[in-house]
Protein backbone atom coordinates (compact mmCIF):
# COMPACT_ATOMS: atom_id res chain seq x y z
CA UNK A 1 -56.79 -224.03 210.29
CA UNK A 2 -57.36 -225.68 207.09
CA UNK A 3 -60.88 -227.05 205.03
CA UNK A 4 -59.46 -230.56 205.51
CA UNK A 5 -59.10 -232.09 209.32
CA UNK A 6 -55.76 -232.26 210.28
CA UNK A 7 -54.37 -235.68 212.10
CA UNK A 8 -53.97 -233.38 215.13
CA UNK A 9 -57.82 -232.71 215.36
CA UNK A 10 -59.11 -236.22 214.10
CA UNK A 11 -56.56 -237.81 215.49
CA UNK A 12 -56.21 -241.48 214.90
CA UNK A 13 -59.65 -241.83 212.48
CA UNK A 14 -57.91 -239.68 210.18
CA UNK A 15 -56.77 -242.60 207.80
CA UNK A 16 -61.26 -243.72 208.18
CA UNK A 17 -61.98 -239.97 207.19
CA UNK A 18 -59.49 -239.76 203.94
CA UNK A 19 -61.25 -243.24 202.84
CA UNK A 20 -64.75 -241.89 202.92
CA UNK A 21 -63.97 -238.42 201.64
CA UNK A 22 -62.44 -240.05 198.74
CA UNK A 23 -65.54 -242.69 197.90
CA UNK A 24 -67.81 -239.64 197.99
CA UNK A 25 -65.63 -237.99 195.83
CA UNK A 26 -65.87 -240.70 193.02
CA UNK A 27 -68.80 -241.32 193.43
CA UNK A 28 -70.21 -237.08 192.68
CA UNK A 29 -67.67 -237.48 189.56
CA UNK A 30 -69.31 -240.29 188.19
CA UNK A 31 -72.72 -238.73 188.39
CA UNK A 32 -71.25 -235.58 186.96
CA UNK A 33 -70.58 -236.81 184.07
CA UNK A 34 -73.49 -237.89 183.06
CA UNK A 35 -75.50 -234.53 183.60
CA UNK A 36 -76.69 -232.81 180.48
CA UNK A 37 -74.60 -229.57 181.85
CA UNK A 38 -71.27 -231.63 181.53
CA UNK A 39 -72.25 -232.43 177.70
CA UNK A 40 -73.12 -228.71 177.40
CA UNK A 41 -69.65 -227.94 178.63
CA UNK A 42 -68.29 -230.71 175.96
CA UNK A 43 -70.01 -228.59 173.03
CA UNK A 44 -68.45 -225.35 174.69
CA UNK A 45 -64.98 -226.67 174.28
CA UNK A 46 -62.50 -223.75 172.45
CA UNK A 47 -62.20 -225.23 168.99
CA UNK A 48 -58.70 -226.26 167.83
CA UNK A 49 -56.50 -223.79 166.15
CA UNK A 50 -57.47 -223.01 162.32
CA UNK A 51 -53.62 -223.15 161.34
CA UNK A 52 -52.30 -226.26 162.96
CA UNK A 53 -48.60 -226.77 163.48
CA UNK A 54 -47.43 -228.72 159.45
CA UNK A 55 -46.68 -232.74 160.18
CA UNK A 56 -42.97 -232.75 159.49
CA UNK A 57 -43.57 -236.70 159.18
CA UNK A 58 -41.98 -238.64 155.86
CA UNK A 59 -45.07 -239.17 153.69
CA UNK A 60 -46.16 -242.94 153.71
CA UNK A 61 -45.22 -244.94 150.44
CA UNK A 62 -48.60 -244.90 148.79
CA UNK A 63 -48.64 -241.10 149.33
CA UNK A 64 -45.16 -240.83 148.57
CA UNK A 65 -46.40 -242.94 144.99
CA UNK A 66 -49.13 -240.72 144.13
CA UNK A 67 -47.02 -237.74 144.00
CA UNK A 68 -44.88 -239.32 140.95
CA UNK A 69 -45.75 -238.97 137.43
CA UNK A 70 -47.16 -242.47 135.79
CA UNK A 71 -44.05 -242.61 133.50
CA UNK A 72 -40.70 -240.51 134.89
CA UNK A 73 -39.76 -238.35 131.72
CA UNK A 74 -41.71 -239.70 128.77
CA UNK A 75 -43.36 -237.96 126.39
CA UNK A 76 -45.26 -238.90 123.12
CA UNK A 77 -43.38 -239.27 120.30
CA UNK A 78 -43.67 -237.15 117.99
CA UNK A 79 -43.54 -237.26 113.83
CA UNK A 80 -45.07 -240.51 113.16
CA UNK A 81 -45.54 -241.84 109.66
CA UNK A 82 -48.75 -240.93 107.78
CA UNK A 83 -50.96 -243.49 107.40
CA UNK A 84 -54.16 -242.65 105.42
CA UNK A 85 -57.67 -243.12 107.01
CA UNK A 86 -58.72 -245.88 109.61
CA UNK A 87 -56.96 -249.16 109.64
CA UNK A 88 -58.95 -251.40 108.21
CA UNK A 89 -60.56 -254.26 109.45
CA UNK A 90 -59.13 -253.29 113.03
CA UNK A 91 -60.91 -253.01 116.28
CA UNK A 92 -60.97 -250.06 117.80
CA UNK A 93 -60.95 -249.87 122.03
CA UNK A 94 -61.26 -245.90 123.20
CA UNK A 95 -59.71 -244.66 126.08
CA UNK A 96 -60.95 -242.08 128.26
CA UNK A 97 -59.09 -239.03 127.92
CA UNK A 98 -57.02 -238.54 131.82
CA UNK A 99 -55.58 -235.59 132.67
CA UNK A 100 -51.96 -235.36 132.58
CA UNK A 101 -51.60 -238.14 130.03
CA UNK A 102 -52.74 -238.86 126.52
CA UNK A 103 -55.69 -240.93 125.54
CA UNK A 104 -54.63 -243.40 122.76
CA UNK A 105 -57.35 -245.91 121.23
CA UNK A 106 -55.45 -249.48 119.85
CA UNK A 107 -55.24 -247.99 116.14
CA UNK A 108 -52.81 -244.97 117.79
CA UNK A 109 -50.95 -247.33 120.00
CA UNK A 110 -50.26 -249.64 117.28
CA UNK A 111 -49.21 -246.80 115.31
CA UNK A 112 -45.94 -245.88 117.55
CA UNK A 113 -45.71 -249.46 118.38
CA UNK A 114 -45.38 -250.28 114.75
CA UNK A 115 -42.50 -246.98 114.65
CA UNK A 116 -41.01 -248.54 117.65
CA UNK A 117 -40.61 -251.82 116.43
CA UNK A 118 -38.82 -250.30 113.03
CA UNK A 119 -36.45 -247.95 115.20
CA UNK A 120 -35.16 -250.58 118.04
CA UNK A 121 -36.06 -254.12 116.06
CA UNK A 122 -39.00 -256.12 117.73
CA UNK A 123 -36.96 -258.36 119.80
CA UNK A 124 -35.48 -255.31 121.15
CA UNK A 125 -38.70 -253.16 122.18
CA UNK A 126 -39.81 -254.50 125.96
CA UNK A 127 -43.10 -252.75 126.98
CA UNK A 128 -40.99 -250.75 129.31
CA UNK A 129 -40.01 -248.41 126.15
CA UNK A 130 -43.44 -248.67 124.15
CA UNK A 131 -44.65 -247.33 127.65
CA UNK A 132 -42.05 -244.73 127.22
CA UNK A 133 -42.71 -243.50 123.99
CA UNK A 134 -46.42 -243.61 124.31
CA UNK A 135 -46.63 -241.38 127.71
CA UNK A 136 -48.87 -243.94 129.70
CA UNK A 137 -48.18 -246.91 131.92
CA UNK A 138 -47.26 -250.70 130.58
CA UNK A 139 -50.57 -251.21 132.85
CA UNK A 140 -52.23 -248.71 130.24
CA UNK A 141 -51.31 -250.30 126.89
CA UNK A 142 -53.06 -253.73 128.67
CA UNK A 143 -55.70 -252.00 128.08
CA UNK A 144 -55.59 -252.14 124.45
CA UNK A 145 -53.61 -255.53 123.96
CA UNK A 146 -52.60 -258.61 125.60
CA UNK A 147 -49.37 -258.45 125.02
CA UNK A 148 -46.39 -257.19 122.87
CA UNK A 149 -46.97 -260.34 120.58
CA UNK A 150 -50.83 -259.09 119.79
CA UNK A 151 -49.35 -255.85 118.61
CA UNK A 152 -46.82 -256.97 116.22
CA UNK A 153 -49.65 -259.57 114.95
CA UNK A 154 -52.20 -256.88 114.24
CA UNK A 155 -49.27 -254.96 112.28
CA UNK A 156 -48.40 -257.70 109.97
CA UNK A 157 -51.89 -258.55 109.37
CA UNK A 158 -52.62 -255.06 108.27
CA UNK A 159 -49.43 -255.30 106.23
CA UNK A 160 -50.43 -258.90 104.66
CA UNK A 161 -53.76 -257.99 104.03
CA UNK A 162 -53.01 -255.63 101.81
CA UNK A 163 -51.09 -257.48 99.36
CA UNK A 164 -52.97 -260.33 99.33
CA UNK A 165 -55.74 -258.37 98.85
CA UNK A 166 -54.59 -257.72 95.65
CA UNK A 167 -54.49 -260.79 94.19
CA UNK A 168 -58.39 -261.13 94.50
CA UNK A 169 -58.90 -258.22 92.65
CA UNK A 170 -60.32 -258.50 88.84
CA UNK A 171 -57.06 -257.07 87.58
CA UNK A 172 -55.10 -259.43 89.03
CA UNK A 173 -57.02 -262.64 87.94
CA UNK A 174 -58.53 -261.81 84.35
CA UNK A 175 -56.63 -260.68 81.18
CA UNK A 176 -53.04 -261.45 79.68
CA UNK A 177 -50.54 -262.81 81.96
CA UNK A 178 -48.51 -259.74 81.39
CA UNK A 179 -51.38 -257.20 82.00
CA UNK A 180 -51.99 -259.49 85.35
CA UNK A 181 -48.58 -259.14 86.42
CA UNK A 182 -48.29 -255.09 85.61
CA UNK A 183 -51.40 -255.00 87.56
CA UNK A 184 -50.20 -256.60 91.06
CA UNK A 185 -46.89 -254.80 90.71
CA UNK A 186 -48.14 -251.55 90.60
CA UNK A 187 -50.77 -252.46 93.30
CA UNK A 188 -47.81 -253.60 95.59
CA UNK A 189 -46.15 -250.59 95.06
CA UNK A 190 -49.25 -248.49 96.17
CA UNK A 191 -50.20 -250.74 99.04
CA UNK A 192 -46.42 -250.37 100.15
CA UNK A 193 -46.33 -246.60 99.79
CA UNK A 194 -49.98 -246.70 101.74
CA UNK A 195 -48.89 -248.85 104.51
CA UNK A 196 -45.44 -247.99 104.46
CA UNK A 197 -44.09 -248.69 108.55
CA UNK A 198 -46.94 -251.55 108.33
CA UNK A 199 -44.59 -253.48 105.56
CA UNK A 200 -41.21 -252.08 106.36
CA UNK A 201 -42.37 -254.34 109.56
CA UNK A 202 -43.17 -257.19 107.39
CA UNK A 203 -39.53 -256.89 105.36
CA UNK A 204 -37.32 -256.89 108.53
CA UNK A 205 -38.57 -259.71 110.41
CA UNK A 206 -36.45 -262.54 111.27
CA UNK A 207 -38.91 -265.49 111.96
CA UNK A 208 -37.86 -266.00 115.93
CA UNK A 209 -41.37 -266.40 116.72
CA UNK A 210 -44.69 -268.01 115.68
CA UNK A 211 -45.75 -264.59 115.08
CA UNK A 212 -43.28 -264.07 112.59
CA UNK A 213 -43.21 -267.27 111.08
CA UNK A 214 -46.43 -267.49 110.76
CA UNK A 215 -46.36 -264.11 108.42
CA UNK A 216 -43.38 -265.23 106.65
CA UNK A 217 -45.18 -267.93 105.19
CA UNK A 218 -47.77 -265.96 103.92
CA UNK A 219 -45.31 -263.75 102.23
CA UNK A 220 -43.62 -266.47 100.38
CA UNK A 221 -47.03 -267.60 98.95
CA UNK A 222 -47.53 -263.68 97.78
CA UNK A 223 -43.96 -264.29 96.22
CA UNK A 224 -44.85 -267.46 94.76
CA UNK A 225 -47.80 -266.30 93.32
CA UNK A 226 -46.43 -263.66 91.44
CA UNK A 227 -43.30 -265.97 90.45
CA UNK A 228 -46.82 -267.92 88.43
CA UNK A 229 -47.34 -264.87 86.65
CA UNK A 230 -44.52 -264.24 85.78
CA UNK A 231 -43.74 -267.82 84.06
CA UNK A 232 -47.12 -267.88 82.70
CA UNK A 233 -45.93 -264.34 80.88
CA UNK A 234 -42.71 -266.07 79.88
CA UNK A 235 -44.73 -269.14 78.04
CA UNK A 236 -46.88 -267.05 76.03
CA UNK A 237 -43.97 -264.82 75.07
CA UNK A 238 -45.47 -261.90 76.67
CA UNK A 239 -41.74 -261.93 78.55
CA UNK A 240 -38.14 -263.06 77.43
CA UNK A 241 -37.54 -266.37 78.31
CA UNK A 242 -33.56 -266.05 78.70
CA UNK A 243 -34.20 -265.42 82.61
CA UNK A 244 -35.02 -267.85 84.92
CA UNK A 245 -38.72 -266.75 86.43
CA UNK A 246 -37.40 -267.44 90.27
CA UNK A 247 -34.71 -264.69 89.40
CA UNK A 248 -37.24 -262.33 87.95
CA UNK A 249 -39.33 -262.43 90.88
CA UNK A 250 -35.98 -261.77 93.16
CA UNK A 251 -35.63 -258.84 91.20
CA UNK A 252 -38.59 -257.16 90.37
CA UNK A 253 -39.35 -257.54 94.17
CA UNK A 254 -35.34 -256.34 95.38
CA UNK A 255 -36.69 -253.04 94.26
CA UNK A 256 -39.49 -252.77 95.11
CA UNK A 257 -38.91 -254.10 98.61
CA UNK A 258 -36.15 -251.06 98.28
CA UNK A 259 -38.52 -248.20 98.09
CA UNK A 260 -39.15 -248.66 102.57
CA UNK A 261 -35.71 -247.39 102.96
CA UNK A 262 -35.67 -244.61 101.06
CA UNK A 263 -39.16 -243.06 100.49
CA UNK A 264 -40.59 -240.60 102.22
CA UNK A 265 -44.38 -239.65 101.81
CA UNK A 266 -45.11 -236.58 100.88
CA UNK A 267 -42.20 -235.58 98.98
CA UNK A 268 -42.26 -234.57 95.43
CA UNK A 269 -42.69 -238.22 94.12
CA UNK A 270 -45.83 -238.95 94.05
CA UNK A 271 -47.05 -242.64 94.73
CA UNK A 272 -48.60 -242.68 91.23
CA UNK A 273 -44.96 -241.48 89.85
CA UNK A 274 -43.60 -244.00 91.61
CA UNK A 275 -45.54 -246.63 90.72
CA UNK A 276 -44.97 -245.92 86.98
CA UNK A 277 -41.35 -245.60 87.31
CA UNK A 278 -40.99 -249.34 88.77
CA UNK A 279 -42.92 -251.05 85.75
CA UNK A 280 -41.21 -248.75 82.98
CA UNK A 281 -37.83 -250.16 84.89
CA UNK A 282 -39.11 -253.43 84.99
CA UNK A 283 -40.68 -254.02 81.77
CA UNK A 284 -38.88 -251.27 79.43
CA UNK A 285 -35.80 -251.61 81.23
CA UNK A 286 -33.11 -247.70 80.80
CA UNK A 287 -33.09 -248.20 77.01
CA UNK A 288 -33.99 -245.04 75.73
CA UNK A 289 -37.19 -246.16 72.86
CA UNK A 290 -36.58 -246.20 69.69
């Protein structure tokens, strides 16, 4: 015979039997539970295996995200143009060094942005490929500047600053029209030579934006001021006067606007050298002296 009653021995208050059995049943696991030797069983549990079974699961997407490299392939570019000392006159915002990627501050971003712009043309360069070139995220080079626009602004100001710079110098404003003139030529070679990608910038823009406009006008009143020098030269005689001044200034500055596409700093030809071989052209011209 077994522990339980049988319907045999009970007979028919077997189905009155079950139901009790079963509420005092409940009601010892209920009060079970809450004994402090149920909790001490809890903390007893066998601890879960130290080398679980790997989650074969596809990664979610921000996990999947974080595994990729800011910028797929890019690297910083490399063999930039010298350009001596600090820009001048230019903010400066540092960025914390990350691993994995270079820290730029805005003078080194405008730097390959200015190299950029010369290589592909301004209109052509999207922050996609400054992002590219610079190793970091578009979000990154936000950092520094608003937008594309603010870049090529800051690189024609440095450019434009330089020249007119010149013209408020003492050389430039005292003296013989002629000594004036050989003055700001020879300055505008060295402040081209100095600044080099800064006003080969400056010489290939196309005026499709404000921007650009903008900088184009002051050019022309660089030009226009040197075009006064030179017919002030003409009047006193210090120049011949068979040539019309407007042509002159066309000329002298053809060449000297030349020099971005075919100098390279660092070469044998010094910026000095240089400089004296435009005015000897320009004022001597290839006669040999008698």
């Amino acid at each position: 015979m077994g522990l339980l009653p049988t319907y045999e021995s009970v007979g028919i208050l077997a189905p009155v039997l079950l139901t009790v059995l079963r509420f005092i049943q409940g009601f010892a696991t209920s009060r079970w539970r809450k004994t402090p030797a149920k909790r001490e069983r809890i903390l007893e549990a066998p601890a879960l295996p130290s080398n679980p079974a790997p989650d074969r699961r596809r990664p979610t997407t921000v996990a999947r995200r974080f595994c990729l490299p800011s910028v797929r392939g890019a690297a910083p570019l490399q063999g930039l143009p010298n350009v001596h000392g600090k820009i001048a006159g230019m903010p400066t915002t540092a960025a914390p060094n990350k691993r994995g990627r270079p820290g730029y501050d805005q003078q080194s971003v405008l730097l390959i942005a200015v190299d950029v712009f010369n290589r592909h043309g301004y209109d052509a360069t999207s922050m996609g490929i400054l992002a590219e070139n610079l190793g970091i995220s578009k979000s990154a080079i936000y950092h520094h500047v608003p937008s594309k626009g603010d870049l090529l602004k800051l690189a024609l100001d440095h450019a434009l600053g330089g020249l007119e710079s010149i013209l408020e110098q003492p050389g430039a404003q005292s003296g013989a029209a002629d000594a004036r003139l050989e003055f700001v030529l020879r300055q505008t070679v060295a402040v081209l030579v100095e600044r080099l990608p800064f006003v080969t910038l400056l010489l290939r823009l196309r005026g499709n934006t404000d921007i650009e406009r903008d900088a184009l006008e002051r050019r022309r009143a660089f030009d226009h001021e040197v075009a006064a020098l030179i017919s002030a030269a003409r009047d006193d005689g210090s120049l011949r006067q068979d040539i019309d001044p407007r042509t002159v200034t066309r000329l002298l500055f053809g060449t000297i606007n030349s020099i971005v596409e075919w100098y390279k700093p660092g070469g044998s030809l010094t910026p000095e050298k240089l400089a004296d071989d435009v005015i000897t052209i320009a004022f001597d011209g290839l006669h040999a002296q008698a």
